[in-house]
C-alpha atoms as a PDB file:
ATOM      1  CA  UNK A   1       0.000   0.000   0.000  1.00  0.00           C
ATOM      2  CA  UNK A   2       1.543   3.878  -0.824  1.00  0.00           C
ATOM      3  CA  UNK A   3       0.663   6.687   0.411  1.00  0.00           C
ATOM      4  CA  UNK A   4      -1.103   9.995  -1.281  1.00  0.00           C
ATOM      5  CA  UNK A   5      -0.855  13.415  -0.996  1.00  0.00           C
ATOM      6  CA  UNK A   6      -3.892  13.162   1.574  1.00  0.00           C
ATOM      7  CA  UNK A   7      -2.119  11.280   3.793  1.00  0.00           C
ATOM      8  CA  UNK A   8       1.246  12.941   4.337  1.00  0.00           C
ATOM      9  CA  UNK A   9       1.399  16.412   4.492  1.00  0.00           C
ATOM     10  CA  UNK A  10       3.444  19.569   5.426  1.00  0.00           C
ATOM     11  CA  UNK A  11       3.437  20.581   9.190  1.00  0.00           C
ATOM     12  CA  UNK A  12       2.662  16.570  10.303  1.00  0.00           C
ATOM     13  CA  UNK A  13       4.975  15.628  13.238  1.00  0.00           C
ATOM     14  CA  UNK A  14       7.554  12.722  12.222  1.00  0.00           C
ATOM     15  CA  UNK A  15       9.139  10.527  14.924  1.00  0.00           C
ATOM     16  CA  UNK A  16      11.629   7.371  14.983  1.00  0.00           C
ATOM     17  CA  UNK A  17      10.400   4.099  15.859  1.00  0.00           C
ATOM     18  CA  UNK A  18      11.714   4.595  19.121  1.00  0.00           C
ATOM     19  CA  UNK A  19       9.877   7.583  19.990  1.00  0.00           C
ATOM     20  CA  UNK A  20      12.310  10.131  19.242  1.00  0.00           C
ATOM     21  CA  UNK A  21      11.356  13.613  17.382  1.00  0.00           C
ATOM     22  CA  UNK A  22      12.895  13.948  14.595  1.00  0.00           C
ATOM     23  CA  UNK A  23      11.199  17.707  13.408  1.00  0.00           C
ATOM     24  CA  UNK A  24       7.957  18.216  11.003  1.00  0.00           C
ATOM     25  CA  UNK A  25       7.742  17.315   7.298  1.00  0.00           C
ATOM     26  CA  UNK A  26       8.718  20.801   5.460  1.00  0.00           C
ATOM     27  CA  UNK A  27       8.045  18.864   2.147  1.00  0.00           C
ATOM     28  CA  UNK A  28       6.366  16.309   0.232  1.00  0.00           C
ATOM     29  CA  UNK A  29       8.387  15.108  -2.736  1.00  0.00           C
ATOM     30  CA  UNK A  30       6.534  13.129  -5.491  1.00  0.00           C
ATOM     31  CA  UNK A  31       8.539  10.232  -6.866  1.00  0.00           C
ATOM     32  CA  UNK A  32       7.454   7.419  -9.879  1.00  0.00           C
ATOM     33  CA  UNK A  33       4.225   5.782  -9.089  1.00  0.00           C
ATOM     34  CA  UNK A  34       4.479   2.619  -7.768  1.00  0.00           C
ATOM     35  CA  UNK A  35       2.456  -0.584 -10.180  1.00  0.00           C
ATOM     36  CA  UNK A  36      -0.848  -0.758  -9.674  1.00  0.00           C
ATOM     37  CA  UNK A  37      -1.546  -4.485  -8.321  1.00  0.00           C
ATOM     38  CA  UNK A  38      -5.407  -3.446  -8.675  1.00  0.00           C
ATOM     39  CA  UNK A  39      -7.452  -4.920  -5.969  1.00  0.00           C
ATOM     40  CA  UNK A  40      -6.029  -5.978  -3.096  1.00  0.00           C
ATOM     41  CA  UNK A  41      -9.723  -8.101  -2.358  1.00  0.00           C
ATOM     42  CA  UNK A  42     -10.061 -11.502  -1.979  1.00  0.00           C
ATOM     43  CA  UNK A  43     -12.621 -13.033  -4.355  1.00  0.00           C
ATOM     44  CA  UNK A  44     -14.551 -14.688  -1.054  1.00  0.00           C
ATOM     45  CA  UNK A  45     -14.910 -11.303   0.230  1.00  0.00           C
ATOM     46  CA  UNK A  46     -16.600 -10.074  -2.628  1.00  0.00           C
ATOM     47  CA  UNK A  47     -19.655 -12.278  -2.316  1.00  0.00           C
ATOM     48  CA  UNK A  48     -22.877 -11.203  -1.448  1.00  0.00           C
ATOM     49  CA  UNK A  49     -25.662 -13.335   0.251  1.00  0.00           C
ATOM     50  CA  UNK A  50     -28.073 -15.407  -1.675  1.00  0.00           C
ATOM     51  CA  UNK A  51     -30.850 -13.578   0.565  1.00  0.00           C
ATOM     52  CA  UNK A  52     -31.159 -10.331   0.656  1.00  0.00           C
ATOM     53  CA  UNK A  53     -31.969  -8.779   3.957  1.00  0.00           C
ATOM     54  CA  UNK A  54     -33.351  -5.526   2.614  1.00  0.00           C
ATOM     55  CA  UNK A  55     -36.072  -7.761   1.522  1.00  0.00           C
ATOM     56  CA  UNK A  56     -37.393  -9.632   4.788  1.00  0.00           C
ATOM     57  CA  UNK A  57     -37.398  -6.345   6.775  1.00  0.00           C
ATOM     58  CA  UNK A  58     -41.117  -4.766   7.597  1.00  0.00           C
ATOM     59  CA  UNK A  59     -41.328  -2.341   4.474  1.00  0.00           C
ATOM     60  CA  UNK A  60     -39.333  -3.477   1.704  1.00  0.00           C
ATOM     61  CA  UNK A  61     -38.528  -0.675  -0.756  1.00  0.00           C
ATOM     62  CA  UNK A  62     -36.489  -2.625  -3.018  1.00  0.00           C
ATOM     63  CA  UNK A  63     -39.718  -3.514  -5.146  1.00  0.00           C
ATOM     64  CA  UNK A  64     -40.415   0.013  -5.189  1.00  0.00           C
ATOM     65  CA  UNK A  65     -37.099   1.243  -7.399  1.00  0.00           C
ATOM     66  CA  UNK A  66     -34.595   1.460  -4.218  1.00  0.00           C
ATOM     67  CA  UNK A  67     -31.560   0.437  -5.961  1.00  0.00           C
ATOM     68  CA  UNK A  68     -29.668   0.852  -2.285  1.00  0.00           C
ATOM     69  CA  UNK A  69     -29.180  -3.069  -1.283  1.00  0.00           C
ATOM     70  CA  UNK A  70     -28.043  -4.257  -4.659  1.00  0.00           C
ATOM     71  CA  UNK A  71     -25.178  -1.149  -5.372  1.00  0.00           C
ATOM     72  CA  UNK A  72     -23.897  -1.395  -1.231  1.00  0.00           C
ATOM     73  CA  UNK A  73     -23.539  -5.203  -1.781  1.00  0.00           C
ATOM     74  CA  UNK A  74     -20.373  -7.025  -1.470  1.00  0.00           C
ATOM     75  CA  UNK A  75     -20.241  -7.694  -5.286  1.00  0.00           C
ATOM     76  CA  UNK A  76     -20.667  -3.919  -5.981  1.00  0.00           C
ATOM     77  CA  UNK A  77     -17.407  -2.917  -3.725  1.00  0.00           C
ATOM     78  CA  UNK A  78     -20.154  -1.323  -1.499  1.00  0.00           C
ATOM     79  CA  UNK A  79     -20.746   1.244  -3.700  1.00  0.00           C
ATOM     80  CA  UNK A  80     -16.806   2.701  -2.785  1.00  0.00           C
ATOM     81  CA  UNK A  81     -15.023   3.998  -5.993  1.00  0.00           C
ATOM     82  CA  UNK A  82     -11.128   4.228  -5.333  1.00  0.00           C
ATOM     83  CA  UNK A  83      -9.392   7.466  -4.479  1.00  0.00           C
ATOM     84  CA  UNK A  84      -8.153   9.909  -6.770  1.00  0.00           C
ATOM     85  CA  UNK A  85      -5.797  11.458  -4.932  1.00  0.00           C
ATOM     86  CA  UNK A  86      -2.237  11.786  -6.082  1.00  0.00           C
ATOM     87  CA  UNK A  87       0.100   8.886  -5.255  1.00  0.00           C
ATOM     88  CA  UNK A  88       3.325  10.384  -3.892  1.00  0.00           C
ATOM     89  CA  UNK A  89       4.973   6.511  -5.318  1.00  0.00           C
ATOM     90  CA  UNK A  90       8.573   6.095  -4.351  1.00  0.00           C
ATOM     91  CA  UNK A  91       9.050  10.069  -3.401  1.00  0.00           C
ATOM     92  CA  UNK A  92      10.780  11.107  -0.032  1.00  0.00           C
ATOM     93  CA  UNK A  93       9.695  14.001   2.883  1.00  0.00           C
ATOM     94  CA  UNK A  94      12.280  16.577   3.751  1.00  0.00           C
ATOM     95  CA  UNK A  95      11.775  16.840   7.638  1.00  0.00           C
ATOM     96  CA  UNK A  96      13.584  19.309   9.690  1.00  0.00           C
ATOM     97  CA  UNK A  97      13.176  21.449  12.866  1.00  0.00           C
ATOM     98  CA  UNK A  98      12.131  25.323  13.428  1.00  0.00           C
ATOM     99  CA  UNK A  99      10.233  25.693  10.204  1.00  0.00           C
ATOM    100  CA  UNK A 100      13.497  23.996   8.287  1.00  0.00           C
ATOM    101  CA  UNK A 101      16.348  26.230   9.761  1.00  0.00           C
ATOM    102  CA  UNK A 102      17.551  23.008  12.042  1.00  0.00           C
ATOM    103  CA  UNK A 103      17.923  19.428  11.315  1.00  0.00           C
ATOM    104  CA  UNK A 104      17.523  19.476   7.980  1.00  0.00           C
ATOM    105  CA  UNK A 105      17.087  15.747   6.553  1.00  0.00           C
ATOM    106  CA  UNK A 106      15.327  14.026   3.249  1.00  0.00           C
ATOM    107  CA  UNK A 107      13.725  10.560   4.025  1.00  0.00           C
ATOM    108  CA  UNK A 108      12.463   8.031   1.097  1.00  0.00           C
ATOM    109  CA  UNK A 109       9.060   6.923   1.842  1.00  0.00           C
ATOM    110  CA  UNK A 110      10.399   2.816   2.189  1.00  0.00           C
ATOM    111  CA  UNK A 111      11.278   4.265   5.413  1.00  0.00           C
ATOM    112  CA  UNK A 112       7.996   5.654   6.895  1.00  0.00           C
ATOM    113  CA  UNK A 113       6.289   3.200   8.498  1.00  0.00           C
ATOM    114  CA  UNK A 114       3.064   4.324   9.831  1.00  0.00           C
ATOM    115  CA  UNK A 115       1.212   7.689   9.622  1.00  0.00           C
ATOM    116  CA  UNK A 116      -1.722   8.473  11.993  1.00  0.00           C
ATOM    117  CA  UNK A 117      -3.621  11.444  12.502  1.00  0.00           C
ATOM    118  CA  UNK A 118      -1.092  13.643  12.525  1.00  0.00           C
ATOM    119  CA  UNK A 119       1.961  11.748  13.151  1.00  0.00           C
ATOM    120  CA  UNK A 120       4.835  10.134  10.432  1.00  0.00           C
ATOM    121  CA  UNK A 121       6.690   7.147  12.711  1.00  0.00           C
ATOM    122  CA  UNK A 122      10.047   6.169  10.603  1.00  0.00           C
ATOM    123  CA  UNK A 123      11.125   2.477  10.666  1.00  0.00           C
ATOM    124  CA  UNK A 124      14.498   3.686  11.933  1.00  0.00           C
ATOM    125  CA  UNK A 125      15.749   4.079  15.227  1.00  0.00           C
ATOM    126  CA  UNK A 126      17.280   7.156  16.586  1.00  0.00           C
ATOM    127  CA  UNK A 127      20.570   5.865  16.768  1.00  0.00           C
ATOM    128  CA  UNK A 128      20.231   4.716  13.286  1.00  0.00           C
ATOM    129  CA  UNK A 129      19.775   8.156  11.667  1.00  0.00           C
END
């Protein structure tokens, strides 16, 4: 799985696996898109049940032209159309302290490991760096 423009962005915090600051990304730098492996689904997952619920509840409104049931259905991707957000593929962030005036440093993506909210955690150690 990469990771889009939405997901990394300038200002997020970015630490080392063990919990270290290292500063706050100053820059997202686009690389080559990674291949597309298409979709990363199971075909089990993608089927839906030979009974549909929508029908044994106390009003159905399936019968009526509510095309709901059969477009969230597992077949239909639940009615989810991928992103199209900008990949930033095999790119880097420039990180660095006090708006970029200390600790200047340029990390490829391969090493980010997780990103939540609105932290970047690095696979690398502090001692490492």
């Amino acid at each position: 799985m990469g990771f889009d423009v939405r997901d990394i962005r300038r200002g997020m915090d970015v630490y080392t696996l063990d919990h270290v600051l290292v500063g706050n990304v100053l820059e997202v730098i686009l690389g080559p898109a990674a291949p597309d492996t298409g979709p990363q689904l199971s075909a089990d997952v993608l089927q839906s049940s030979l009974v549909n619920g929508e029908l044994l509840g106390p009003m159905p409104t399936q019968p009526l032209g509510n095309l709901g049931p059969a477009n969230q259905s597992a077949r239909a991707h639940y009615a989810v159309t991928p992103g199209r957000a900008r990949a930033i593929g095999r790119g880097a962030i420039r990180v660095g302290k006090l708006w970029g005036l200390a600790g200047r440093r340029t990390f490829p993506l391969d090493a980010v490991q997780t990103v939540s909210l609105e932290r970047v955690i690095l696979r690398l150690r502090s001692d490492e760096l």
